[in-house]
Protein backbone atom coordinates (compact mmCIF):
# COMPACT_ATOMS: atom_id res chain seq x y z
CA UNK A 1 -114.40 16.50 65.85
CA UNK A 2 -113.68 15.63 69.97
CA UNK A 3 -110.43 14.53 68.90
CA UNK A 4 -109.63 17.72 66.80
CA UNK A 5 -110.80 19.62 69.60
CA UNK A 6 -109.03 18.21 72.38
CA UNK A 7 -105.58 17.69 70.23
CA UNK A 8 -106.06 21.51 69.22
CA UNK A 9 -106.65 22.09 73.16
CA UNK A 10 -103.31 20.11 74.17
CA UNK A 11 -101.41 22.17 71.85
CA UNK A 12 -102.37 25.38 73.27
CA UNK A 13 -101.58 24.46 76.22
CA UNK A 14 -98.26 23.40 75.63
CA UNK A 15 -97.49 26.59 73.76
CA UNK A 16 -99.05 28.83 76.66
CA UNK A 17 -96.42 26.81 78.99
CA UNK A 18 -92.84 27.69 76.78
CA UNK A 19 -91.39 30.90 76.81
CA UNK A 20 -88.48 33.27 77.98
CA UNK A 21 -87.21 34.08 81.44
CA UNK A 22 -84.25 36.50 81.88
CA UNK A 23 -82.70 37.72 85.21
CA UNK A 24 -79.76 37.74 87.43
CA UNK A 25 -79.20 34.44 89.38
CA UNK A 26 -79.42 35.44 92.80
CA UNK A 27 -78.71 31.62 94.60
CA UNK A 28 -77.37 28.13 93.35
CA UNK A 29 -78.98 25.80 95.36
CA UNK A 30 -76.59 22.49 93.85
CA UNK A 31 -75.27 21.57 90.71
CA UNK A 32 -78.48 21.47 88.78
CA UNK A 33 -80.60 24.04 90.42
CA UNK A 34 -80.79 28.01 90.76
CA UNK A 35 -83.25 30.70 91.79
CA UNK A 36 -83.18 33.71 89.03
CA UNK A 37 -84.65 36.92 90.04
CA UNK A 38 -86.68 38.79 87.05
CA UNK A 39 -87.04 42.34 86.28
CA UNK A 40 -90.36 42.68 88.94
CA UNK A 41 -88.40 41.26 91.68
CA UNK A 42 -90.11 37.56 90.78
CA UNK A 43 -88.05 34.65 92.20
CA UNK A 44 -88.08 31.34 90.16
CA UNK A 45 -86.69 28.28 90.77
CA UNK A 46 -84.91 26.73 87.56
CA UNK A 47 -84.28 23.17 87.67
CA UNK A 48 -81.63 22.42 84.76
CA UNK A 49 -82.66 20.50 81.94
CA UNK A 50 -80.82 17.19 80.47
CA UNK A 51 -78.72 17.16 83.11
CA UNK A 52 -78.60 15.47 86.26
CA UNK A 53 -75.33 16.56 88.95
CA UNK A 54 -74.67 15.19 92.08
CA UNK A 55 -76.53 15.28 94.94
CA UNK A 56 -75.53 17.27 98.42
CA UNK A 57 -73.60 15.07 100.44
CA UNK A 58 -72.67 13.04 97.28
CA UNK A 59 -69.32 12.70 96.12
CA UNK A 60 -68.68 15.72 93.75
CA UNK A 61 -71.77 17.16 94.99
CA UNK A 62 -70.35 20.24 96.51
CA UNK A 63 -67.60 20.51 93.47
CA UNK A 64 -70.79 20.49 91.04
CA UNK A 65 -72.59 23.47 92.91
CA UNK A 66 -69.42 25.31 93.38
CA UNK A 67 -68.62 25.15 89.28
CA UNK A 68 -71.84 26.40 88.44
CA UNK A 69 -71.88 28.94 91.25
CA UNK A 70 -69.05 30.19 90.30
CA UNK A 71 -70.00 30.65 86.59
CA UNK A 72 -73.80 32.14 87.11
CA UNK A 73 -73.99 33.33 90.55
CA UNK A 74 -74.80 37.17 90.81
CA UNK A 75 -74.97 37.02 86.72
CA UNK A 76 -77.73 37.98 84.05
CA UNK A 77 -78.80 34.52 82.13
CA UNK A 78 -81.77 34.03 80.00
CA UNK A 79 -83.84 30.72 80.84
CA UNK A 80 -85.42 29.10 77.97
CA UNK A 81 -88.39 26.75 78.61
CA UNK A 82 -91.37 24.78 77.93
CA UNK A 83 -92.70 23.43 81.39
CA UNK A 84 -92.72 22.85 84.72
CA UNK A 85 -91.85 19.60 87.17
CA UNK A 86 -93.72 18.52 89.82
CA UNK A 87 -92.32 20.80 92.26
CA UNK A 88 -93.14 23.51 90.03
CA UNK A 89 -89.24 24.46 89.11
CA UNK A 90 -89.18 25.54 85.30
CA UNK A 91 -87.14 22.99 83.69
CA UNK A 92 -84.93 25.10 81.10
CA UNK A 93 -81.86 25.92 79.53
CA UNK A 94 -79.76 28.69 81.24
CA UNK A 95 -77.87 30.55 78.89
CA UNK A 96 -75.12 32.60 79.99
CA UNK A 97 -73.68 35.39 76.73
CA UNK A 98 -75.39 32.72 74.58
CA UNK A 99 -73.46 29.46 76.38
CA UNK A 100 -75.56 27.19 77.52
CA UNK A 101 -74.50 27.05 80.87
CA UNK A 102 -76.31 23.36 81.30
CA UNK A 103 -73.69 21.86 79.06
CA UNK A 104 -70.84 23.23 80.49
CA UNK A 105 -71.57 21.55 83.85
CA UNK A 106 -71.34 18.12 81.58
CA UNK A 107 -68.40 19.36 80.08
CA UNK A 108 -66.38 20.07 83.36
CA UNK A 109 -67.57 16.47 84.68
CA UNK A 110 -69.82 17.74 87.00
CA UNK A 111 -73.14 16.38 85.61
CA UNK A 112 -74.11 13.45 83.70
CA UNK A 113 -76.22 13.71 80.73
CA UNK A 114 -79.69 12.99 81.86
CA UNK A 115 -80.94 10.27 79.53
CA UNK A 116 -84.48 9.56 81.42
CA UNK A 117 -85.86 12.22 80.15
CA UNK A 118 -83.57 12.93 76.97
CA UNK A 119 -86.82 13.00 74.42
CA UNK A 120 -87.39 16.48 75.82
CA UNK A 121 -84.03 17.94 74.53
CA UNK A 122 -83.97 19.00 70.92
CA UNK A 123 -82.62 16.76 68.76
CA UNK A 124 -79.69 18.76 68.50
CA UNK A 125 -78.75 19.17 72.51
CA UNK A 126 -79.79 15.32 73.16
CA UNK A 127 -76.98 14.82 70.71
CA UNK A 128 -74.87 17.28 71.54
CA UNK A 129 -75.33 16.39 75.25
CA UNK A 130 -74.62 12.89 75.10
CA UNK A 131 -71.21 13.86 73.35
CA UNK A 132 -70.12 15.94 75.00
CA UNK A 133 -70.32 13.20 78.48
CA UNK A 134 -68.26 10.73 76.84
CA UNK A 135 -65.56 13.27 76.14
CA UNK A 136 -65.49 14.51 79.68
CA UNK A 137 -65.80 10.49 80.69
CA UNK A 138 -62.42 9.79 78.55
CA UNK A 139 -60.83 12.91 79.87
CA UNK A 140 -61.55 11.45 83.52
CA UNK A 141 -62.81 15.20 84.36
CA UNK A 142 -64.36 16.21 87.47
CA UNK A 143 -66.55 12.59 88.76
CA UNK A 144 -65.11 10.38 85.54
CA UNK A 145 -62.19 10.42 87.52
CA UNK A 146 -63.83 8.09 89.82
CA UNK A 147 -63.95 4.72 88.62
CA UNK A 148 -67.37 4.10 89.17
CA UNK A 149 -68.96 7.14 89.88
CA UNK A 150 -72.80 6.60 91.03
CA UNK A 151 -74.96 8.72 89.27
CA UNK A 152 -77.37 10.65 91.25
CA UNK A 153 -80.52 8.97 90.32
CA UNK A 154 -79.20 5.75 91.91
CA UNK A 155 -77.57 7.61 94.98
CA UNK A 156 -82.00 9.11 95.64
CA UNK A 157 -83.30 5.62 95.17
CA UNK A 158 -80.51 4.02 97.65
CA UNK A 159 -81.44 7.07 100.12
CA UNK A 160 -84.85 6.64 99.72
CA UNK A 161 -84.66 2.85 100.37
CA UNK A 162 -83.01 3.71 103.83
């Protein structure tokens, strides 16, 4: 019965947390992060999920932030989500007329597919994700044309070692 109880408890919990945002992005803060502005003048911070772009000062970093800048910035998206991080940034999909603006910065070769936490996509995104990276990593887009571009998760831990 504890066990029902507390599974049943979980669940609601995890429903209460996904939902819809929708508002105009008012500031790109790098290649995988924005601040969208709601309807009641709420600001929230929307950390883009399966995908992990360079970091500021890292090669490509500014190129990354730029490309999605200049396709969201000042635009209406719809965010859609199921929880928060740490920092308390909604990790969720921006979608921009339907295109799933999170995608395209792995298709222009300006953010890897983030396979840490890849069990949090849909089946259908993790795949679609992951194929979409070794396309843009044979077309040598954006960072693939680097020979051995260092993903950003490896550029933190090497900064946070210093």
């Amino acid at each position: 019965m504890r066990t029902t109880l507390l599974f049943a408890l979980i669940i609601t919990h995890c429903l209460a947390q996904a939902g819809t945002l929708t508002g105009r992005v008012v500031r790109v803060s790098d290649g995988d992060t924005i601040v969208v502005l709601d309807a009641g003048n709420g600001q929230h911070k929307i950390r883009l999920t399966g995908i992990d772009a360079p970091e500021r000062g890292q090669a490509y970093g500014t190129k990354s932030k730029d490309h999605l800048s200049d396709s969201v910035a000042g635009k209406f998206v719809v965010v859609e989500y199921e929880k928060r991080d740490r920092y308390e940034r909604i990790l969720g999909k921006v979608l921009l007329s339907n295109e799933d603006m999170n995608l395209e910065q792995i298709k222009a070769g300006l953010a890897w597919h983030y396979k840490k936490y890849q069990m949090e996509q849909a089946p259908e995104d993790r795949e679609l994700y992951s194929q979409v990276e070794i396309k843009a990593r044979e077309a040598r887009r954006g960072l693939w044309h680097d020979p051995e571009p260092v993903p950003p998760w490896e550029y933190r831990q090497i900064k946070r070692k210093k």
